[in-house]
PDB file of N, CA and C in Angstrom:
ATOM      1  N   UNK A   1     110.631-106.258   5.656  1.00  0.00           N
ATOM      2  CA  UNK A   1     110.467-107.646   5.999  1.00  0.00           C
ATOM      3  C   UNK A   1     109.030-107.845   6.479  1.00  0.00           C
ATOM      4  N   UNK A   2     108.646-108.867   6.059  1.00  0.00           N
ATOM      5  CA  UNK A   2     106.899-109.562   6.297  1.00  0.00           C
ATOM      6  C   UNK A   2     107.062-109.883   7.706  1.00  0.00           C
ATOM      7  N   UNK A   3     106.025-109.503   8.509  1.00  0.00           N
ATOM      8  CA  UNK A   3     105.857-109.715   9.640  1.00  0.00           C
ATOM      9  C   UNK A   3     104.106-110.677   9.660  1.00  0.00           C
ATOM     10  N   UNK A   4     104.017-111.630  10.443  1.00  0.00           N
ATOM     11  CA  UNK A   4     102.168-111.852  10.915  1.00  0.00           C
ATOM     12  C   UNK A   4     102.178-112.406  12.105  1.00  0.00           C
ATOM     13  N   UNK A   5     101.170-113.076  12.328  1.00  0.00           N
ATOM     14  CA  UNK A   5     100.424-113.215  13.851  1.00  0.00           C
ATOM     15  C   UNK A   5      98.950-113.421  13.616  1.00  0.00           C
ATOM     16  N   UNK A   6      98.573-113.370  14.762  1.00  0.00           N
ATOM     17  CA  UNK A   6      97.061-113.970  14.589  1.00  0.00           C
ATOM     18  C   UNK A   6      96.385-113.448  15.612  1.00  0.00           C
ATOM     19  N   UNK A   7      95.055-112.210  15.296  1.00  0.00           N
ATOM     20  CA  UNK A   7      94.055-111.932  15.657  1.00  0.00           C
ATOM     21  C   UNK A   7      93.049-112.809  16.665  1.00  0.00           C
ATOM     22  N   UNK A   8      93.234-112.627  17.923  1.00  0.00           N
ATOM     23  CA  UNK A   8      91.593-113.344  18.289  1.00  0.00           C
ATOM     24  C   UNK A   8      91.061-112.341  18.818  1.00  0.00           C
ATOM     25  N   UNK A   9      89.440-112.484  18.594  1.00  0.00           N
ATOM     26  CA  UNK A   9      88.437-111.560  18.603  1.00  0.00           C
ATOM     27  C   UNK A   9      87.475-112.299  19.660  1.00  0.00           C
ATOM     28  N   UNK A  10      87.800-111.932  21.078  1.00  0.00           N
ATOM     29  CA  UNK A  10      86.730-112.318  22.157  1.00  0.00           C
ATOM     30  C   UNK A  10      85.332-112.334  22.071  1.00  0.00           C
ATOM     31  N   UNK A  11      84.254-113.632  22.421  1.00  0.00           N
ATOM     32  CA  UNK A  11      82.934-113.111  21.774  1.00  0.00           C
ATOM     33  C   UNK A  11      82.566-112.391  22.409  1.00  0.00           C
ATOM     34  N   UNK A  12      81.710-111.645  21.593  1.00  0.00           N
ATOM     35  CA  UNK A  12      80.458-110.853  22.119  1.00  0.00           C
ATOM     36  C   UNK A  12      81.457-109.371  22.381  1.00  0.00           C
ATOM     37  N   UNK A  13      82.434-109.111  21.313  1.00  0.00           N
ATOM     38  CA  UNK A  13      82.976-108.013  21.151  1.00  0.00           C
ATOM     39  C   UNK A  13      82.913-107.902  19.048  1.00  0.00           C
ATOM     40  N   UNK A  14      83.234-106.734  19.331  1.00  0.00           N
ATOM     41  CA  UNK A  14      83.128-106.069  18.104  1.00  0.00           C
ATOM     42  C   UNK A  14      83.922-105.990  17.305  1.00  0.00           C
ATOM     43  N   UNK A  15      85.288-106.245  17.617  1.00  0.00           N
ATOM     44  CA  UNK A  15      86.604-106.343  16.960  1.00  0.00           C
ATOM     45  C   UNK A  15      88.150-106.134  17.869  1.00  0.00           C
ATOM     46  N   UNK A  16      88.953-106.372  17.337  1.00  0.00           N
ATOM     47  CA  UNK A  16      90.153-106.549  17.677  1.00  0.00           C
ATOM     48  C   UNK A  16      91.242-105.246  17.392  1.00  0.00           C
ATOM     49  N   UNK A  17      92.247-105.045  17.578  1.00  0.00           N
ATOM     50  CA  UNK A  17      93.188-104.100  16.915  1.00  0.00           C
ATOM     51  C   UNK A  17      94.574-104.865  16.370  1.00  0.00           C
ATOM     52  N   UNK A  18      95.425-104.266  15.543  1.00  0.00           N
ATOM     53  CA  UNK A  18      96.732-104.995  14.820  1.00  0.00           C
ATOM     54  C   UNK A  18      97.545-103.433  15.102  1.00  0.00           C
ATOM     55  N   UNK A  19      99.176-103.792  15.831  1.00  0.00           N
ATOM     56  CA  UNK A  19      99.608-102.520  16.024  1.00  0.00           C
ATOM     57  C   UNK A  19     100.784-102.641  15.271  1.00  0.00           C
ATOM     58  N   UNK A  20     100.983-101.612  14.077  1.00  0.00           N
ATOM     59  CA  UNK A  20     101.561-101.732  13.749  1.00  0.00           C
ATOM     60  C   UNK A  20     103.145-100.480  13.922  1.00  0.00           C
ATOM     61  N   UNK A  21     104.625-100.773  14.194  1.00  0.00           N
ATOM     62  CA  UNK A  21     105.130 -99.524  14.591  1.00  0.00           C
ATOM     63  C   UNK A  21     105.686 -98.878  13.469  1.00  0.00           C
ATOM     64  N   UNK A  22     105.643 -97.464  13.354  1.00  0.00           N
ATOM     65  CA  UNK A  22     106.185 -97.126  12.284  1.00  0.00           C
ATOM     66  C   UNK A  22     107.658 -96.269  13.003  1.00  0.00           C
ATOM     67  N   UNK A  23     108.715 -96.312  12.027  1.00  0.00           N
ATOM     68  CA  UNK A  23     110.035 -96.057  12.510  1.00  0.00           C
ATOM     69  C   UNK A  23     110.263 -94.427  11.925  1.00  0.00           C
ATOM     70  N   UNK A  24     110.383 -93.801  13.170  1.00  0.00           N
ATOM     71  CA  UNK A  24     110.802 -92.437  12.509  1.00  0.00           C
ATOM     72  C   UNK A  24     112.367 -92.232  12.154  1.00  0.00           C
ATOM     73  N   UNK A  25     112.622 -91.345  11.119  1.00  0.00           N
ATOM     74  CA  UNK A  25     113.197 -91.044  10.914  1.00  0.00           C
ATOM     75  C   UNK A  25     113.655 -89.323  10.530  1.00  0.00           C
ATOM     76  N   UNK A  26     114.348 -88.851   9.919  1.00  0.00           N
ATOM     77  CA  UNK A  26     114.700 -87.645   9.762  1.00  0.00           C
ATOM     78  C   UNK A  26     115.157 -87.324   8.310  1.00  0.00           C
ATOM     79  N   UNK A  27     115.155 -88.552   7.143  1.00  0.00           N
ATOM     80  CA  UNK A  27     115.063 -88.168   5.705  1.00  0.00           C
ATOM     81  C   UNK A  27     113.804 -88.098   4.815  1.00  0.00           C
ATOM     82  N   UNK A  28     113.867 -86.918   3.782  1.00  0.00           N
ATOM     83  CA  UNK A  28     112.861 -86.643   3.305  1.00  0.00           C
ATOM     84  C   UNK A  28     112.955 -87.388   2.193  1.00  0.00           C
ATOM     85  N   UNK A  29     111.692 -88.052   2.012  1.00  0.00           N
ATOM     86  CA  UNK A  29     110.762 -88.826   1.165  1.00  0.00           C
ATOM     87  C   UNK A  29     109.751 -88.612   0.860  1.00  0.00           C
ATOM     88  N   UNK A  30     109.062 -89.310  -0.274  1.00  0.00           N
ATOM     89  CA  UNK A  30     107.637 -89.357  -0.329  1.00  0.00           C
ATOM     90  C   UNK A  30     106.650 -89.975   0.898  1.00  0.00           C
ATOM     91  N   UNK A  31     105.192 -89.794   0.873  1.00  0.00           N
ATOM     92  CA  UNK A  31     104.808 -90.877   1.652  1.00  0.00           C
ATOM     93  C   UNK A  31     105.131 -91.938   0.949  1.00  0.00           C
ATOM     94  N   UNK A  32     104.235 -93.220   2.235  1.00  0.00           N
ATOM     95  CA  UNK A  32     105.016 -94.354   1.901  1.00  0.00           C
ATOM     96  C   UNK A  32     103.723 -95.330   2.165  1.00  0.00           C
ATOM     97  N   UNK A  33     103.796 -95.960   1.469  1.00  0.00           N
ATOM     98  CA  UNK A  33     102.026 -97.149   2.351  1.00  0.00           C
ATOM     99  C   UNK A  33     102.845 -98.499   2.126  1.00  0.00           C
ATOM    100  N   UNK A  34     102.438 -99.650   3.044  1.00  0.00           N
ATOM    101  CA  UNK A  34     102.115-101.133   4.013  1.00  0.00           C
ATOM    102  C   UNK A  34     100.780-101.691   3.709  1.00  0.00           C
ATOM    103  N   UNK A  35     100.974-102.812   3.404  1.00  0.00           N
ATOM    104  CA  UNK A  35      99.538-103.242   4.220  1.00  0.00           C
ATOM    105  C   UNK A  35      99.636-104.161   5.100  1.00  0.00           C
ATOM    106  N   UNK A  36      98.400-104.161   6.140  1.00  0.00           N
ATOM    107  CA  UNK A  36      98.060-105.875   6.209  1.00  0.00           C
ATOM    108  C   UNK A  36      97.007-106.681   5.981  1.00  0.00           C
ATOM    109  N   UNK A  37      97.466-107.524   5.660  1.00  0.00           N
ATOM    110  CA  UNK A  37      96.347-108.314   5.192  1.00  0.00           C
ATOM    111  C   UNK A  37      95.928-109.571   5.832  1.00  0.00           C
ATOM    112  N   UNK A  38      94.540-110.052   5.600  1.00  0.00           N
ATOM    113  CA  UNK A  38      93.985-110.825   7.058  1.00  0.00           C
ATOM    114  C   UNK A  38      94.039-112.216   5.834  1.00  0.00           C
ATOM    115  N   UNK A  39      94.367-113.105   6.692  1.00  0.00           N
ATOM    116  CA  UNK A  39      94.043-114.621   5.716  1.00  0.00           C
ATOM    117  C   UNK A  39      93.609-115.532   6.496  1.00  0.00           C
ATOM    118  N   UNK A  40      93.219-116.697   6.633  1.00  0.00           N
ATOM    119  CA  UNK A  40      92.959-118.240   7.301  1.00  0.00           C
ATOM    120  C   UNK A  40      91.125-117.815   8.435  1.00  0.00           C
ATOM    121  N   UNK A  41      90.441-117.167   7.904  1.00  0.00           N
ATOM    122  CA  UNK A  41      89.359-116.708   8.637  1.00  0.00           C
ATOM    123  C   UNK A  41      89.153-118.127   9.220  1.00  0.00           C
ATOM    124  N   UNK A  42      88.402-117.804  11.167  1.00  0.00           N
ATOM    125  CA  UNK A  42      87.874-118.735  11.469  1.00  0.00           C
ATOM    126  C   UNK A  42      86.771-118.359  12.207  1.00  0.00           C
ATOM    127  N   UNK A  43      85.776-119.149  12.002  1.00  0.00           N
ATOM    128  CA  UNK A  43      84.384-119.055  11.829  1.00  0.00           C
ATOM    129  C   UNK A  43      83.500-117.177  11.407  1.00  0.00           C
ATOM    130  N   UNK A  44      84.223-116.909  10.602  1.00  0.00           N
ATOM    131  CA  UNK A  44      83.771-115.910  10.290  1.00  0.00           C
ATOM    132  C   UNK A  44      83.898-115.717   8.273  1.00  0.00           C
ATOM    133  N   UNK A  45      83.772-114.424   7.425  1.00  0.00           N
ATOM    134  CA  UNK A  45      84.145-114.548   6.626  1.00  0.00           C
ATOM    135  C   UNK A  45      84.492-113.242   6.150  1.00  0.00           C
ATOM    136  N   UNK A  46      85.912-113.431   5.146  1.00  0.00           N
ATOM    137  CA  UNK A  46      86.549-111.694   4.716  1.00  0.00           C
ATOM    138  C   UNK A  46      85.684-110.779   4.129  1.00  0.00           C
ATOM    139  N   UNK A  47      85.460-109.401   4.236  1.00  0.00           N
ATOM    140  CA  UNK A  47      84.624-108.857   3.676  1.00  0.00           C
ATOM    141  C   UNK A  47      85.602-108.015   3.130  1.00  0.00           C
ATOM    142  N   UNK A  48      86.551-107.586   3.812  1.00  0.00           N
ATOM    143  CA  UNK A  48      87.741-106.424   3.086  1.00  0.00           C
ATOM    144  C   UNK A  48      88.915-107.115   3.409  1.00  0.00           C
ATOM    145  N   UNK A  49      89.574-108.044   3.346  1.00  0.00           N
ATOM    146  CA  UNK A  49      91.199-108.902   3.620  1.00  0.00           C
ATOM    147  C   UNK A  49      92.268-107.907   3.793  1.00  0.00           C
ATOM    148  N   UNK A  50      92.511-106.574   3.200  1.00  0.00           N
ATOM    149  CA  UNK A  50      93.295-105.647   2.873  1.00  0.00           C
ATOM    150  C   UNK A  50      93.497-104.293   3.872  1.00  0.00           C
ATOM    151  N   UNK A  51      94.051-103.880   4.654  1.00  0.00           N
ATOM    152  CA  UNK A  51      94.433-102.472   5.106  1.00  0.00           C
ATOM    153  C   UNK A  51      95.479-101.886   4.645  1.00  0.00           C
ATOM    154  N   UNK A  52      95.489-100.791   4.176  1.00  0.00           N
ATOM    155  CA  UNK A  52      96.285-100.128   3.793  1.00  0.00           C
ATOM    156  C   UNK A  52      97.172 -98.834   4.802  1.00  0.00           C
ATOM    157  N   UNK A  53      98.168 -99.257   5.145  1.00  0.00           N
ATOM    158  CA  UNK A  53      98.830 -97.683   6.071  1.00  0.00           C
ATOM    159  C   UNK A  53      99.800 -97.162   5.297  1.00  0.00           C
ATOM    160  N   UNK A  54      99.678 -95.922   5.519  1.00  0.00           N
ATOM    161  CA  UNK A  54     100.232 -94.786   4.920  1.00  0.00           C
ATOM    162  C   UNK A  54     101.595 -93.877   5.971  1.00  0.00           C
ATOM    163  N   UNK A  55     102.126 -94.360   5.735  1.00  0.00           N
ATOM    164  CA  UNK A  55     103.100 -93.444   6.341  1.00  0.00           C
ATOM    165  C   UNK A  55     103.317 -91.735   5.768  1.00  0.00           C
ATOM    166  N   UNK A  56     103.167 -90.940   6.492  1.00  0.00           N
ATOM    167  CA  UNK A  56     103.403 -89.456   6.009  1.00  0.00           C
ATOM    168  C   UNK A  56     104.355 -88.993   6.613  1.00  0.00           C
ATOM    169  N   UNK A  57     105.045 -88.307   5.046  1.00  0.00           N
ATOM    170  CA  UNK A  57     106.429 -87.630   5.584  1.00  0.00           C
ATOM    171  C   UNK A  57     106.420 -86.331   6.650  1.00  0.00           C
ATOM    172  N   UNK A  58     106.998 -86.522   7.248  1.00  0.00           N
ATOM    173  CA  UNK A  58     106.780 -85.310   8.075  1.00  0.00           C
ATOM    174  C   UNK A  58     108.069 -84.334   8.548  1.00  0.00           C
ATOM    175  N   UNK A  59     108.953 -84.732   7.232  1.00  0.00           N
ATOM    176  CA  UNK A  59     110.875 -83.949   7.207  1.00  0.00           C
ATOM    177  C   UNK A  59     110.758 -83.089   6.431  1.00  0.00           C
ATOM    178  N   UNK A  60     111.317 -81.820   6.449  1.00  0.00           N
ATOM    179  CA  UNK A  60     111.533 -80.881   5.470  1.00  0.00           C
ATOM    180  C   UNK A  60     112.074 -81.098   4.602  1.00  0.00           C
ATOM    181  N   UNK A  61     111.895 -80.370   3.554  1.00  0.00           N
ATOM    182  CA  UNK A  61     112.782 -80.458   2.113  1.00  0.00           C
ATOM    183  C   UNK A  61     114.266 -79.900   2.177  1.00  0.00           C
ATOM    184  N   UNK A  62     114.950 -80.702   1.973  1.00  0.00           N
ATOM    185  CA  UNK A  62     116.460 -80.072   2.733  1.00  0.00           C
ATOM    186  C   UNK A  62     116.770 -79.052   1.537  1.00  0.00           C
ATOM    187  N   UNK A  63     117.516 -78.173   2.798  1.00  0.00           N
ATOM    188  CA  UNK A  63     118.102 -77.254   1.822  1.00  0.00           C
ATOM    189  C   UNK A  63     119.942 -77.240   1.517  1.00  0.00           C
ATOM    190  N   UNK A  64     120.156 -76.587   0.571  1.00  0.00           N
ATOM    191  CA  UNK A  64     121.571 -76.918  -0.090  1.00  0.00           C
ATOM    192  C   UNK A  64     122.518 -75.735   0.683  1.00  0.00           C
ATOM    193  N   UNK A  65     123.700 -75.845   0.706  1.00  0.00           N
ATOM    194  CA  UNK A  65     124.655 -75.066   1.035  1.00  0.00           C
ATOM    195  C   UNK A  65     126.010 -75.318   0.180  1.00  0.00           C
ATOM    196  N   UNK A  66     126.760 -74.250   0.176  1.00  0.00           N
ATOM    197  CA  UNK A  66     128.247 -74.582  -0.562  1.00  0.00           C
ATOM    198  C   UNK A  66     128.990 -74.331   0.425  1.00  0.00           C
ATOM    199  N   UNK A  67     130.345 -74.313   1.024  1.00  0.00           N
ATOM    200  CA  UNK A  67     131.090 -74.189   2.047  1.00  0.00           C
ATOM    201  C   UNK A  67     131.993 -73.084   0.812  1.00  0.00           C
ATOM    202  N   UNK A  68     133.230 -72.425   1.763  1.00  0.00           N
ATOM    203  CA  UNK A  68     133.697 -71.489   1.321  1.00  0.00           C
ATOM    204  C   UNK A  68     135.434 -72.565   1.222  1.00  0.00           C
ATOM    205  N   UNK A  69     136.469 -71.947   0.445  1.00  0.00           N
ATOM    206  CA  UNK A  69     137.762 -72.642   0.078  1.00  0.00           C
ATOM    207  C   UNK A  69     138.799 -71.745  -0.358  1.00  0.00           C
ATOM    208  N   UNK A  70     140.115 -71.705   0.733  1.00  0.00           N
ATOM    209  CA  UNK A  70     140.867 -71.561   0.452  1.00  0.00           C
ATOM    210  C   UNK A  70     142.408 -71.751  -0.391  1.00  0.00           C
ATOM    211  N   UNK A  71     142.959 -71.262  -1.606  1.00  0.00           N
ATOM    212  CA  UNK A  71     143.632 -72.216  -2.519  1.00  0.00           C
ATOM    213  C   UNK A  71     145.044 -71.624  -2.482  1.00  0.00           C
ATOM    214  N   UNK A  72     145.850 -72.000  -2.035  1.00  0.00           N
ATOM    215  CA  UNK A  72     147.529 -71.737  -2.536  1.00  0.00           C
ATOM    216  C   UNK A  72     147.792 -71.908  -3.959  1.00  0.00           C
ATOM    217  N   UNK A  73     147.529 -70.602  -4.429  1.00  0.00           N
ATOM    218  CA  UNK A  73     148.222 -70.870  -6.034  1.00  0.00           C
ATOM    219  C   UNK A  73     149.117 -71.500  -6.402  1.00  0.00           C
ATOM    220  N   UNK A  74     150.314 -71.155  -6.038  1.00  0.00           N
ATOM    221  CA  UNK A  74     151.069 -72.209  -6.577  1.00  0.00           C
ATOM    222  C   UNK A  74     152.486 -71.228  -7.521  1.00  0.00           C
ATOM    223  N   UNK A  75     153.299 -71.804  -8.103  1.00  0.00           N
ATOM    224  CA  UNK A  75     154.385 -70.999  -8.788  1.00  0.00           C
ATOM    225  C   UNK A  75     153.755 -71.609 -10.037  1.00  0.00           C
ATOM    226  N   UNK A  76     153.749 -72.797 -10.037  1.00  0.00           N
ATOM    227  CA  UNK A  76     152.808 -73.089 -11.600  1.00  0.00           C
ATOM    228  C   UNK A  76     152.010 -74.310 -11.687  1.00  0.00           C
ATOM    229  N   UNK A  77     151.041 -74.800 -12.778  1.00  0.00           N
ATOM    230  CA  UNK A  77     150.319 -75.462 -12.658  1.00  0.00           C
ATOM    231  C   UNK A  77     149.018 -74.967 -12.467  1.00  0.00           C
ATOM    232  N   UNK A  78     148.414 -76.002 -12.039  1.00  0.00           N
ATOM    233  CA  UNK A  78     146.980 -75.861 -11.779  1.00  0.00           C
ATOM    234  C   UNK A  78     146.687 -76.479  -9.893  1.00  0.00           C
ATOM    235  N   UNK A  79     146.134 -75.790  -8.963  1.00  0.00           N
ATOM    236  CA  UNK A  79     145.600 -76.399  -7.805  1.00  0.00           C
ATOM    237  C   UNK A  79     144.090 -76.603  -7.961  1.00  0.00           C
ATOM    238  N   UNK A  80     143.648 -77.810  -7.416  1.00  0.00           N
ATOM    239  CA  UNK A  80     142.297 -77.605  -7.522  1.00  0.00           C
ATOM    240  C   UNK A  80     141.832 -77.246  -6.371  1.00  0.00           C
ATOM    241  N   UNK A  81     140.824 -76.439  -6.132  1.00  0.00           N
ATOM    242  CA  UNK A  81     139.787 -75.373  -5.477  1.00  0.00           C
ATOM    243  C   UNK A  81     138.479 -76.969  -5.151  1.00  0.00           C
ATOM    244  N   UNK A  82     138.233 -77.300  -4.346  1.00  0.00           N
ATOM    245  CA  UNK A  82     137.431 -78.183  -4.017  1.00  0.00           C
ATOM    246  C   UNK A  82     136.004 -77.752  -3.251  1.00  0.00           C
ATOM    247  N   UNK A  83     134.958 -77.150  -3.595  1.00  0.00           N
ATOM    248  CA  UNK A  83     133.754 -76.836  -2.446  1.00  0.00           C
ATOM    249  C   UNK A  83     132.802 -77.552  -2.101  1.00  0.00           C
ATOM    250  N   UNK A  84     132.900 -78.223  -0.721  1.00  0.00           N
ATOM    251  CA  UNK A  84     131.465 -78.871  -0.465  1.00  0.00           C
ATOM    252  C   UNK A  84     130.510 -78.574  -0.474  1.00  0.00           C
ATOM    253  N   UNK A  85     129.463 -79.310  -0.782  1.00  0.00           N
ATOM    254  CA  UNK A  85     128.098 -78.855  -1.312  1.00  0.00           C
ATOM    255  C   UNK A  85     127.684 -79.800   0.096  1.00  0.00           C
ATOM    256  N   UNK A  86     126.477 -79.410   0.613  1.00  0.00           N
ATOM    257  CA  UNK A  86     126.235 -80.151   2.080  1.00  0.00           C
ATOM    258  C   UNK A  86     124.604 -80.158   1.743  1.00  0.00           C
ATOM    259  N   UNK A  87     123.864 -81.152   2.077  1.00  0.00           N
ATOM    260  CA  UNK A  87     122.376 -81.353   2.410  1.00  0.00           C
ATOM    261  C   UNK A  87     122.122 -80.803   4.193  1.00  0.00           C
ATOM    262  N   UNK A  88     121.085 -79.602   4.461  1.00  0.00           N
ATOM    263  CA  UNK A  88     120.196 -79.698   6.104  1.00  0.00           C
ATOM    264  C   UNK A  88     119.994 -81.681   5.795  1.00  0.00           C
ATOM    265  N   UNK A  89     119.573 -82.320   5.240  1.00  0.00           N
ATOM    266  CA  UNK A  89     118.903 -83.392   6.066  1.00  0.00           C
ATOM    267  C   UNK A  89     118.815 -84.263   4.779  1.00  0.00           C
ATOM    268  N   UNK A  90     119.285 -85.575   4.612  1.00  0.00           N
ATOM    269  CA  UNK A  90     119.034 -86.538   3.596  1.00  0.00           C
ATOM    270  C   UNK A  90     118.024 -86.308   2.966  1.00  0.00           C
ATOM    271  N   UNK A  91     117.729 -87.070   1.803  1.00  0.00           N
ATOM    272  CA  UNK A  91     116.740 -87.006   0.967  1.00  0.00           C
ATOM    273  C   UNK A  91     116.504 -88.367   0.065  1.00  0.00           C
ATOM    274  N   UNK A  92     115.588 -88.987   0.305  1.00  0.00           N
ATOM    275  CA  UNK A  92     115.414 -90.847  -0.953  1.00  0.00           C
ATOM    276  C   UNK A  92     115.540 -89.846  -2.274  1.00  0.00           C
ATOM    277  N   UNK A  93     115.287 -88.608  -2.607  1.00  0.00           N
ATOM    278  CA  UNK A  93     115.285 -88.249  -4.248  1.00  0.00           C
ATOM    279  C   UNK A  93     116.327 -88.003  -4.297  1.00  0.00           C
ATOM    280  N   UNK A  94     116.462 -87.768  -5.978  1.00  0.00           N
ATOM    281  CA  UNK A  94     117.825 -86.756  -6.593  1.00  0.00           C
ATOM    282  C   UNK A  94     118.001 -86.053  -6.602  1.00  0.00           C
ATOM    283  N   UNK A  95     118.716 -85.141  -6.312  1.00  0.00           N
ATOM    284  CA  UNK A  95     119.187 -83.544  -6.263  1.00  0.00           C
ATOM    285  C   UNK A  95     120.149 -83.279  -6.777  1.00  0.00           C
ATOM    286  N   UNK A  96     119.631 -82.210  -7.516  1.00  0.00           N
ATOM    287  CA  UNK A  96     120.575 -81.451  -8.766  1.00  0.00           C
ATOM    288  C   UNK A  96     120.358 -80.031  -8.120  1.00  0.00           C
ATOM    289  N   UNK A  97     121.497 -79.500  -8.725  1.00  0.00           N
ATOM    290  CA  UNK A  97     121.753 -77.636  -8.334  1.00  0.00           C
ATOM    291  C   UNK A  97     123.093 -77.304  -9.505  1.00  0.00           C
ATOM    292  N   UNK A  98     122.255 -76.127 -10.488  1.00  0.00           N
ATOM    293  CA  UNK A  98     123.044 -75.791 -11.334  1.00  0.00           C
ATOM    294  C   UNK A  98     124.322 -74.908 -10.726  1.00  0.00           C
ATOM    295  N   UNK A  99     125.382 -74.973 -10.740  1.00  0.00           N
ATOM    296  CA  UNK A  99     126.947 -74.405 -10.884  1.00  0.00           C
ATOM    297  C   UNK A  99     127.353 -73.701 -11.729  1.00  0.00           C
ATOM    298  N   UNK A 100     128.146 -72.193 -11.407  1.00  0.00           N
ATOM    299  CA  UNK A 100     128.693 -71.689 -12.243  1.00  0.00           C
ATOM    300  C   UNK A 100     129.459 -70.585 -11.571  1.00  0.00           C
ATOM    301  N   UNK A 101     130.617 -70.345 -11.934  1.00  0.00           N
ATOM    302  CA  UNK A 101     131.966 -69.623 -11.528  1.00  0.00           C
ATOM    303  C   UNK A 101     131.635 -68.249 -12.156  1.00  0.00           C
ATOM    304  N   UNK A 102     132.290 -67.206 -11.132  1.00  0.00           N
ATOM    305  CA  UNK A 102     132.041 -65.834 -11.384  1.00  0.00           C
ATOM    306  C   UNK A 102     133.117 -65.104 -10.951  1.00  0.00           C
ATOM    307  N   UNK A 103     133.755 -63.971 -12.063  1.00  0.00           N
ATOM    308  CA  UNK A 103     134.863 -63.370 -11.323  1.00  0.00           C
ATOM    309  C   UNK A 103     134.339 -62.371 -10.267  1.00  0.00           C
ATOM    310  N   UNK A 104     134.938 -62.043  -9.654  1.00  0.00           N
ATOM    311  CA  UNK A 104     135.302 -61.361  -8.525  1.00  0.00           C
ATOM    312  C   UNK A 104     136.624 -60.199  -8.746  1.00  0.00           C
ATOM    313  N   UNK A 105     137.318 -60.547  -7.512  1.00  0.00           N
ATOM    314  CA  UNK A 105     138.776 -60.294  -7.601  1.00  0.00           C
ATOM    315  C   UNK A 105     139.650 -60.823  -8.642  1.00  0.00           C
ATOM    316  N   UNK A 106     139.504 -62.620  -8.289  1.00  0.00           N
ATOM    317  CA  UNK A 106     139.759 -62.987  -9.113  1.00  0.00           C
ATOM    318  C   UNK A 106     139.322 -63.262 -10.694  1.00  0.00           C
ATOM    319  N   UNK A 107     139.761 -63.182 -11.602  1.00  0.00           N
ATOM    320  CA  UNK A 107     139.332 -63.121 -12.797  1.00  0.00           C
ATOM    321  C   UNK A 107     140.115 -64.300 -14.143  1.00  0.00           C
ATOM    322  N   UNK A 108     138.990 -65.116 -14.721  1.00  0.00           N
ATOM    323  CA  UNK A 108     139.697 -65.436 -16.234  1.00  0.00           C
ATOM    324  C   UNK A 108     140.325 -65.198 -16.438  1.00  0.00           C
ATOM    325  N   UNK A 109     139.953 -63.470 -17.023  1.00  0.00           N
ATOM    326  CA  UNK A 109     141.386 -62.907 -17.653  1.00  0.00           C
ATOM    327  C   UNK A 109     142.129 -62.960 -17.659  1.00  0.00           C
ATOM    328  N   UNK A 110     142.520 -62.672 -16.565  1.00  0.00           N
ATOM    329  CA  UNK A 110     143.226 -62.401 -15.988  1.00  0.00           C
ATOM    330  C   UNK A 110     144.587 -64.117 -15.542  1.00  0.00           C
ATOM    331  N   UNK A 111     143.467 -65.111 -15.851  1.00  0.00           N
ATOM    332  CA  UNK A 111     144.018 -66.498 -15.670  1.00  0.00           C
ATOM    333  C   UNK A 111     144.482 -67.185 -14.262  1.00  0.00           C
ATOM    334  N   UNK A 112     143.390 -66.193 -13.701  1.00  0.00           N
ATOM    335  CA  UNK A 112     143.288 -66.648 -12.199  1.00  0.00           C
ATOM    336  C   UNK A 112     142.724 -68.188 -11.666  1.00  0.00           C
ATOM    337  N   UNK A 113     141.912 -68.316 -12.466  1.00  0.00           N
ATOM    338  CA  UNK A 113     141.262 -69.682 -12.389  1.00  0.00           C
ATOM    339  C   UNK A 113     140.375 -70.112 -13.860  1.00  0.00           C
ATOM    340  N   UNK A 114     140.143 -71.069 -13.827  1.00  0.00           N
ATOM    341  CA  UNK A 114     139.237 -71.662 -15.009  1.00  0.00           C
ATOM    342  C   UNK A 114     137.835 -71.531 -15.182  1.00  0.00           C
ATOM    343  N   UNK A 115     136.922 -70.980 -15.769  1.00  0.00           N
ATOM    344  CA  UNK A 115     135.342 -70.676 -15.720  1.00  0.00           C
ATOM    345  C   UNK A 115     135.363 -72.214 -15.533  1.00  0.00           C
ATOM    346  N   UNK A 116     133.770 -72.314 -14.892  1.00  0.00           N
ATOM    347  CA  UNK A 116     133.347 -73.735 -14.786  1.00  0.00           C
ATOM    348  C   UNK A 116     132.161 -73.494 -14.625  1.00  0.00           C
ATOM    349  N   UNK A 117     131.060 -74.429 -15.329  1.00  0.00           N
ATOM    350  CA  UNK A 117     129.719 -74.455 -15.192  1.00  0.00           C
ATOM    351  C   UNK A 117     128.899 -75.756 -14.997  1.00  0.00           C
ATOM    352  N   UNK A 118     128.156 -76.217 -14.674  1.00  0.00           N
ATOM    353  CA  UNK A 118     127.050 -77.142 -14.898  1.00  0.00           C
ATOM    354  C   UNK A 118     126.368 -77.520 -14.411  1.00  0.00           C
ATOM    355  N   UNK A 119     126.034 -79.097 -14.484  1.00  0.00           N
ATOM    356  CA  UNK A 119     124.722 -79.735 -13.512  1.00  0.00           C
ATOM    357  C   UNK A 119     125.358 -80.829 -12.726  1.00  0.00           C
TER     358      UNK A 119
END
């Protein structure tokens, strides 16, 4: 949301300041830039109208985890095996992590469970 206000510059000083707050947070993003920009000059004239602020990320790149799942087979059918996948810390991007099932104990072959792979 656009915010303004209005600068006065006391004479026989050199300039003024504009404060602007930036909101921390704890998800990882790119940086990020704002501007502000000066309009309605009085008795003076624009030489640069434009500031540019830059917000810098300063969150880690989260890292991924799978949680572990216990399954009651069952006498027949199929149960589904459900594992959460968890983010350390949000992220504005997309995240992908390739998947893929491996016997163990349990086995295919054996028709313990269903291979499963992907993105």
């Amino acid at each position: 949301m656009a915010a303004s206000g209005t600068l006065s510059i006391p004479p026989k000083t050199s300039g003024g300041m504009i404060t602007v707050l930036v909101n921390g947070d704890t998800k990882r993003e790119g940086d990020e830039t704002f501007t502000v920009d000066l309009s309605n000059p009085a008795n003076v004239t624009l030489a640069d109208a434009q500031g540019i602020g830059t917000v810098t990320n300063d969150d880690a790149t989260p890292s991924i985890s799978i949680g572990d799942v216990n399954v009651v087979e069952g006498n027949a059918g199929a149960t589904a095996a459900v594992f959460t996948v968890t983010l350390s810390n949000p992220t504005d991007q997309s995240v992908t992590v390739d998947y893929a099932t491996a016997d163990e104990m349990a086995t295919t072959g054996n028709g313990d469970y269903r291979r499963r792979a992907g993105r």
